[in-house]
Protein backbone atom coordinates (compact mmCIF):
# COMPACT_ATOMS: atom_id res chain seq x y z
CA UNK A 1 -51.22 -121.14 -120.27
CA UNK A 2 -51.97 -120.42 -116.82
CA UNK A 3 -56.04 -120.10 -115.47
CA UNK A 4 -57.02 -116.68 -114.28
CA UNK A 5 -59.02 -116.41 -111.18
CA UNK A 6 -61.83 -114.59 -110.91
CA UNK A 7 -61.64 -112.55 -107.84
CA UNK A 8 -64.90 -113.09 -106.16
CA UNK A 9 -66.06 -116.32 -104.08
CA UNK A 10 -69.58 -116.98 -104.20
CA UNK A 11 -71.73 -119.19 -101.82
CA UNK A 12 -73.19 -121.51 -103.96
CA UNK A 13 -72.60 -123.17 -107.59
CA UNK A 14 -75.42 -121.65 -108.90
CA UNK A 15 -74.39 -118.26 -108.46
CA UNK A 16 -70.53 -118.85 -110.06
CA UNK A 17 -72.49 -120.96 -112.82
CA UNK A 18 -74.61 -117.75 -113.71
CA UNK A 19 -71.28 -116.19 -113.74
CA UNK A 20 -69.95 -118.74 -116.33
CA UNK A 21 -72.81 -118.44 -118.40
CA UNK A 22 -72.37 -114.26 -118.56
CA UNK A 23 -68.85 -114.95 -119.52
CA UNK A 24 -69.46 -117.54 -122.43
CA UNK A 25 -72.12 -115.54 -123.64
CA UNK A 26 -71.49 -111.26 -123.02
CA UNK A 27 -67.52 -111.53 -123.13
CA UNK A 28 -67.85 -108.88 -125.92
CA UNK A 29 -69.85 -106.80 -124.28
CA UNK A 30 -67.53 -106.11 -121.52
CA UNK A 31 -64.72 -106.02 -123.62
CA UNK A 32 -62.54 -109.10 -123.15
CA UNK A 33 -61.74 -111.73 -125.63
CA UNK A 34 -63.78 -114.97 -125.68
CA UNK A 35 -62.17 -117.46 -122.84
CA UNK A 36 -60.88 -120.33 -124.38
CA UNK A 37 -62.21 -122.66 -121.46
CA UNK A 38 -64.36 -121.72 -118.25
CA UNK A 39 -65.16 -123.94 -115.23
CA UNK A 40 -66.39 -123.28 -111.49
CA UNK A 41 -63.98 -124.37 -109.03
CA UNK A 42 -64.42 -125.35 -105.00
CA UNK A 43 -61.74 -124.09 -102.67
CA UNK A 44 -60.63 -125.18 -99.79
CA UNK A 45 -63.47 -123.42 -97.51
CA UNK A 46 -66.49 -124.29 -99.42
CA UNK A 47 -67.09 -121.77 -101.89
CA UNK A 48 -67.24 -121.32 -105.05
CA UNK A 49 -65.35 -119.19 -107.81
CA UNK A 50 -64.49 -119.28 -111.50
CA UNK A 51 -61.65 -119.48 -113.51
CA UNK A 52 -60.50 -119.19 -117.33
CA UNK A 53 -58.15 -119.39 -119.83
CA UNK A 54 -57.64 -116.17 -121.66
């Protein structure tokens, strides 16, 4: 399987971390199946974002 990116970048770890959290825990609220695995990633400028395995 392939990770899916989330498309926003956020400034800091804490904010793609609250991100994470929503997803473990309200995936059914928005209608998506429960990610198999979800981490916070750093790219190359700094930032932070968040990808998944569906």
């Amino acid at each position: 399987m392939n990770w899916v990116y989330w498309v926003r970048l956020y400034e800091t770890k804490f904010q793609a971390g609250c991100l994470v959290k929503r997803m473990e825990n309200d995936w059914w609220v928005y209608g998506y199946d429960c990610p198999q695995e979800v981490e916070v990633f750093k790219s190359r400028k700094g930032r932070f974002g968040v990808r998944f395995l569906p």
